[in-house]
Protein backbone atom coordinates (compact mmCIF):
# COMPACT_ATOMS: atom_id res chain seq x y z
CA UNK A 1 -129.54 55.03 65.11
CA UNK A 2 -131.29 52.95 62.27
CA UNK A 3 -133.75 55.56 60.40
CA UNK A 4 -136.43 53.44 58.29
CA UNK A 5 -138.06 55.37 55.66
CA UNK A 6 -141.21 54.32 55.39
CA UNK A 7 -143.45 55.58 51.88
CA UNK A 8 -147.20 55.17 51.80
CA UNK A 9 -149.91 55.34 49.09
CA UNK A 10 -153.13 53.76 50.05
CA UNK A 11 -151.76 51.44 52.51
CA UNK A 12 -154.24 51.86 55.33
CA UNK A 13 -155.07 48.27 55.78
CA UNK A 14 -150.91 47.14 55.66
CA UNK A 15 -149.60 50.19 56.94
CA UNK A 16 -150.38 49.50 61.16
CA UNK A 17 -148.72 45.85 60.81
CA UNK A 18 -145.90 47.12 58.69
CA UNK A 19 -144.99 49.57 61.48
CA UNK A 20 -145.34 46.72 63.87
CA UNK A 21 -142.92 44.63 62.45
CA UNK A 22 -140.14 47.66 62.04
CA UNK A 23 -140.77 48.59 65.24
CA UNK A 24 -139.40 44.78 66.70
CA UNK A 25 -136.92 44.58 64.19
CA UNK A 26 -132.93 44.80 65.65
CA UNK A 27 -134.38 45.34 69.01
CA UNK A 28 -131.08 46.41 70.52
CA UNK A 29 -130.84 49.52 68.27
CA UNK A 30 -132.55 52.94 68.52
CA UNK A 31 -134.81 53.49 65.57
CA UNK A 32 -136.66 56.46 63.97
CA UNK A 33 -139.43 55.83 61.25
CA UNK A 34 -140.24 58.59 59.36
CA UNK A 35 -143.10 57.69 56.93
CA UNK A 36 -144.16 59.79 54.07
CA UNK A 37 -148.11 59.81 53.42
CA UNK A 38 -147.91 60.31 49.50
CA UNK A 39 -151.56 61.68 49.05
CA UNK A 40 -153.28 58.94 50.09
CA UNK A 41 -157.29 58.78 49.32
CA UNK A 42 -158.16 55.58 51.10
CA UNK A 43 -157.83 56.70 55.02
CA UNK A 44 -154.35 56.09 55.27
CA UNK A 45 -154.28 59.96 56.20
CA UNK A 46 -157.11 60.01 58.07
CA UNK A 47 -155.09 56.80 60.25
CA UNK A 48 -151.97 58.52 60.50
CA UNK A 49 -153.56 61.69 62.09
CA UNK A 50 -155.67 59.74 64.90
CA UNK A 51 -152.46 57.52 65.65
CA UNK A 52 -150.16 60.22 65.51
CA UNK A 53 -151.93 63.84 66.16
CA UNK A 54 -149.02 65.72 66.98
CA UNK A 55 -146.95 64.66 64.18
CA UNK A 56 -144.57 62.38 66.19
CA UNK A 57 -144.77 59.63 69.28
CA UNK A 58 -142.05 57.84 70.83
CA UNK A 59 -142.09 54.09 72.27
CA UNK A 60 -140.17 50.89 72.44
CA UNK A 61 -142.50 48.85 70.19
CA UNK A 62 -146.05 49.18 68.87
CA UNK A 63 -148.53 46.37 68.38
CA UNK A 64 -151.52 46.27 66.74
CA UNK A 65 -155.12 46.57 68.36
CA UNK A 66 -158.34 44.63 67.30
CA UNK A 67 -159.23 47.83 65.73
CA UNK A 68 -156.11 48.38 63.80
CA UNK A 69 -155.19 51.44 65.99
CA UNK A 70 -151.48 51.32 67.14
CA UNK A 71 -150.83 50.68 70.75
CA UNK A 72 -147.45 51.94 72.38
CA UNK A 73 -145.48 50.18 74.35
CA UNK A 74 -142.51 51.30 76.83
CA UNK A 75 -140.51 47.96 77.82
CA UNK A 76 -137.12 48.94 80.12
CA UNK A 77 -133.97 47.34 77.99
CA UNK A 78 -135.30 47.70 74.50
CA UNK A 79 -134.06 50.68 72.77
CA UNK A 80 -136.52 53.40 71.81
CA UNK A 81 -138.52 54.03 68.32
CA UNK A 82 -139.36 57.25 67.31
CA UNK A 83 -141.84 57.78 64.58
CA UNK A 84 -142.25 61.13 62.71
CA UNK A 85 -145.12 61.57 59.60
CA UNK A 86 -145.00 63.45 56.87
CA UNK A 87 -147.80 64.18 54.33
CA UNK A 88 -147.54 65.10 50.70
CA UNK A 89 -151.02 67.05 49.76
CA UNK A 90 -151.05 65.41 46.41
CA UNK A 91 -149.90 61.77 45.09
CA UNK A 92 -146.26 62.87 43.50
CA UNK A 93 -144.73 58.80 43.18
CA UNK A 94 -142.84 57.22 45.44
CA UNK A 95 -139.42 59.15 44.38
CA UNK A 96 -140.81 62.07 45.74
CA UNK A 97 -141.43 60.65 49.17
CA UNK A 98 -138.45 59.13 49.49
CA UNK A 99 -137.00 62.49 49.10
CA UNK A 100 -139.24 63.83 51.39
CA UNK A 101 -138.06 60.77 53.68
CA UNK A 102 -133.51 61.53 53.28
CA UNK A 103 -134.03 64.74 53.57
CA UNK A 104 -135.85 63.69 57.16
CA UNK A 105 -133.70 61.13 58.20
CA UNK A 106 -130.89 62.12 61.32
CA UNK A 107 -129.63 58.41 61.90
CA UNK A 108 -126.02 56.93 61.19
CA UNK A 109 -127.69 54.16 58.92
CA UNK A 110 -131.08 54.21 56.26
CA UNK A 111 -132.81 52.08 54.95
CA UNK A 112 -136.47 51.82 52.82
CA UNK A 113 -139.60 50.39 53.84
CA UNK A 114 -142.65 49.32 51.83
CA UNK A 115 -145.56 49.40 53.20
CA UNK A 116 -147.35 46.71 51.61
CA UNK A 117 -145.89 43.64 53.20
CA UNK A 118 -143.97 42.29 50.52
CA UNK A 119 -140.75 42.63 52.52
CA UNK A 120 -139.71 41.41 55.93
CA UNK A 121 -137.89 43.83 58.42
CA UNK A 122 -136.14 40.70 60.29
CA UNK A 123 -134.08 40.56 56.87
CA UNK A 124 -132.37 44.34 58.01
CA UNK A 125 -130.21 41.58 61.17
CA UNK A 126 -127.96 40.76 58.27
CA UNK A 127 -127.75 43.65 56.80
CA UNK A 128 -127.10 45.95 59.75
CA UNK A 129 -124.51 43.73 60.73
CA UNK A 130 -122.08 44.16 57.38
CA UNK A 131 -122.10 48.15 57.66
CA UNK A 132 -122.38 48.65 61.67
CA UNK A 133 -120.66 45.32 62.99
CA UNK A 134 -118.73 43.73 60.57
CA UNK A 135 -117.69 47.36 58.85
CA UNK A 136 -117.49 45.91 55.43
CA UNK A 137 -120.40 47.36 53.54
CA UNK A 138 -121.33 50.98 52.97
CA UNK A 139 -124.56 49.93 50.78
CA UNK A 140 -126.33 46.43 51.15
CA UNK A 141 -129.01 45.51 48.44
CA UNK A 142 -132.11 42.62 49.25
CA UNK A 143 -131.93 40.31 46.71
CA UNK A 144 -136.20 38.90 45.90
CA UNK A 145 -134.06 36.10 43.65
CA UNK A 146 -132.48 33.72 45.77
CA UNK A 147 -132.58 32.15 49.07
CA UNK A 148 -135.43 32.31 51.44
CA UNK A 149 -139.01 32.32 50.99
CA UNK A 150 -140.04 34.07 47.72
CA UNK A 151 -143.80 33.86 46.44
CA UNK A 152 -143.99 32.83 42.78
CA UNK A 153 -146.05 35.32 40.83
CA UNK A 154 -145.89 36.81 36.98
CA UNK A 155 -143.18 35.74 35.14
CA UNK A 156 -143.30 38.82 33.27
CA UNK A 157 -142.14 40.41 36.40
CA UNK A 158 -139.58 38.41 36.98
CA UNK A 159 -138.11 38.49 33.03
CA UNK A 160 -138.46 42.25 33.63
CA UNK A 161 -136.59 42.53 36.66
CA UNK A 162 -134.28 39.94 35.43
CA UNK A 163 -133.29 42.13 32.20
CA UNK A 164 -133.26 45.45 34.50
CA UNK A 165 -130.72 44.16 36.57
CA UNK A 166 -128.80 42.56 33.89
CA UNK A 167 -128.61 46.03 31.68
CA UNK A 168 -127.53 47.84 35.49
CA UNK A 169 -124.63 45.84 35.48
CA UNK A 170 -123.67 46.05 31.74
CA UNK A 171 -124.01 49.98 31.73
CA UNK A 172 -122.63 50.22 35.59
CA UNK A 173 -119.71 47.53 36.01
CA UNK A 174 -121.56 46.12 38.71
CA UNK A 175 -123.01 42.27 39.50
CA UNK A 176 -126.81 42.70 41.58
CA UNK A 177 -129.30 40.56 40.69
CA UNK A 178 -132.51 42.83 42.08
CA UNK A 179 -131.82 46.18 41.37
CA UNK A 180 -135.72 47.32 41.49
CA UNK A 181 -135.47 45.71 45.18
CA UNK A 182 -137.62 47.84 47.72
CA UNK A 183 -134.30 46.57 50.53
CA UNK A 184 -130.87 48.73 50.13
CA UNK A 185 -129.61 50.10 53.36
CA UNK A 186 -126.52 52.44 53.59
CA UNK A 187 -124.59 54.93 55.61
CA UNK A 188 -125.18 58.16 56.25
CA UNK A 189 -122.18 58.83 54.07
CA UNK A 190 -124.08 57.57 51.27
CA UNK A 191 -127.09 59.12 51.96
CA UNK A 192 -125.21 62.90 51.93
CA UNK A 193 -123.87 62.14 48.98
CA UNK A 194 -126.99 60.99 46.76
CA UNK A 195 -128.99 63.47 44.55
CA UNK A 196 -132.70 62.12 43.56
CA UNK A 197 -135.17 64.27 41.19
CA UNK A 198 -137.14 61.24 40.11
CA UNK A 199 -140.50 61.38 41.24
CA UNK A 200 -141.67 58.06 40.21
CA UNK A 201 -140.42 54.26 40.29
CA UNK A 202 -137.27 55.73 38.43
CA UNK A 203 -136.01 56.72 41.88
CA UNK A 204 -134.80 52.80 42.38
CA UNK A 205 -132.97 53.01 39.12
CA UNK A 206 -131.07 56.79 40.19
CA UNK A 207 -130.51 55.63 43.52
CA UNK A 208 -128.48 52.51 42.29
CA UNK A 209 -126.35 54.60 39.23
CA UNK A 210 -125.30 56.88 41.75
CA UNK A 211 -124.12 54.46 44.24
CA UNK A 212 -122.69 52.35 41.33
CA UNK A 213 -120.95 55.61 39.49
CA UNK A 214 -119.59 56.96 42.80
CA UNK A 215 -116.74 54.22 42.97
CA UNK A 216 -116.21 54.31 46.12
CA UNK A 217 -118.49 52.56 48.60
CA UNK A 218 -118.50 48.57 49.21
CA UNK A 219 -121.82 47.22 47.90
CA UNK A 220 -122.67 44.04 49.17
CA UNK A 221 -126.23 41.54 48.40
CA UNK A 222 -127.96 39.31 50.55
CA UNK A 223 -131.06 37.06 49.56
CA UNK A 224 -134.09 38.21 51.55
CA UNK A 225 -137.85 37.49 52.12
CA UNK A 226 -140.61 38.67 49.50
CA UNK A 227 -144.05 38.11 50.04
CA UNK A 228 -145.49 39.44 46.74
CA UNK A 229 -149.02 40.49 46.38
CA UNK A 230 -150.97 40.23 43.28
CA UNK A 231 -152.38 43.74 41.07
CA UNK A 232 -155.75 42.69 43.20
CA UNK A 233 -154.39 42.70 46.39
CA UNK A 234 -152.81 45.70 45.72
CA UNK A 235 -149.55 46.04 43.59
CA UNK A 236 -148.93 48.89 41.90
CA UNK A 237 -146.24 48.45 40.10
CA UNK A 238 -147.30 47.82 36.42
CA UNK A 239 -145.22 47.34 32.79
CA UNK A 240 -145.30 51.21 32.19
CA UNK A 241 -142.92 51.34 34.75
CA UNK A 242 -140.57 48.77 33.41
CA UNK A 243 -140.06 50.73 30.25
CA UNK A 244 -139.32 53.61 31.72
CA UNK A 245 -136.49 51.82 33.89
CA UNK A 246 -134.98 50.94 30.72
CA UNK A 247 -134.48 54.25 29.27
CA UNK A 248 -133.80 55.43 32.70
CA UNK A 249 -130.98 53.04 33.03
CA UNK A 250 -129.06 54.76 30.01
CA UNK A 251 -130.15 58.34 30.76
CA UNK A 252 -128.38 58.13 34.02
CA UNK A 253 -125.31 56.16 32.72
CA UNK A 254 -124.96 58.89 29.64
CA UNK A 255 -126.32 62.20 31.23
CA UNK A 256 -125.36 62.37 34.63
């Protein structure tokens, strides 16, 4: 089973189509979704409880309805999707959801979800196929920097990510070219094994140095999808966070 963790903050309008789209990804493989509502002010909450009362609803795929309400399929021959929800009572960063999310998660493979629609779940058929298929990858990162579509936004964001990934590999022996990526799918192996405390956008940063100072697990990249969205469509990201990746990036080399 694939488990998608799926962290929200004031997604309500990209949330219902995001689910869509994981829910028709790798068709021929059970999924669970378990997204984590990080606080959310804008009626993402409010969404989440009228789709899912109870907590939890199973189907094959989910579509959405001219009112943005979910509606739940059962098709015979498509494997089944399980979503579960989670709700944080105050906004504590994505880090904190996703640790919310592994400590969730009961499938043989994870992997992370925006829910902004910057990323494209078709992407995971590659991916999925070098752990589960092929057997040749234990962690596979998305790669925003070559191949495939890729909107063309601030170049300050690319520089940034750019130098991020390049002072990763210096400190961590490694050669990724995204490592603030929102894609990296991995076993369940991996997953046991990893120990977050960051709360914030430093979780992409501890995530990576403890895959890359384990040793042991084949990392492979693939060039994916991105969509971007501008700061007025809704990004969230800003520079604050790209100085903090930096001295995150040696206090995880030197401290850990």
């Amino acid at each position: 089973m694939l488990s998608v963790i799926v962290p929200v903050f004031n997604e309500a309008v990209t949330l219902p189509h995001v689910l869509a789209m994981v829910s028709t990804a790798l068709p021929a493989v059970a999924k669970e979704i378990i997204i984590v509502d990080d606080g959310s002010s804008d009626g993402t909450r409010e969404w989440l409880k009228a789709n899912f009362p109870t907590g939890s609803r199973c189907a094959t795929s989910l579509t959405v309805d001219i009112d943005g309400g979910l509606v739940f399929t059962e098709e015979p021959g498509i494997a089944p999707v399980t979503v579960r929800v989670f709700h944080h009572d105050r906004n504590s960063g994505k880090g904190a959801a996703l640790q919310t999310g592994l400590a969730a998660v009961k499938g043989d493979v994870i992997v992370i979800q925006d829910a902004d629609l910057e990323y494209d779940p078709a992407d995971w058929t590659v991916m999925y196929d070098l752990i589960v298929r092929r057997k040749v990858a234990d962690v596979v990162y998305g790669s925003r920097f070559y191949g495939r579509p890729h909107r063309s936004l601030y170049f300050h964001h690319y520089l940034a990510n750019r130098f991020i990934s390049l002072v990763f590999n210096l400190l961590y022996n490694q050669t990724l070219t995204d490592i603030e990526c929102c894609y990296k799918m991995f076993t369940r192996d991996v997953m046991s094994r990893l120990r977050l405390t960051c709360n914030d956008f430093g979780c992409e940063i501890q995530l990576s140095a403890q895959i890359a100072l384990a040793g042991r697990w084949r990392i492979y990249e693939i060039g994916i999808s991105y969509f971007g969205r501008t700061y007025e469509e809704g990004k969230k990201i800003g520079w604050r966070d790209g100085v903090k990746a930096i001295w995150y990036l040696a206090r995880f080399r030197l401290f850990s």
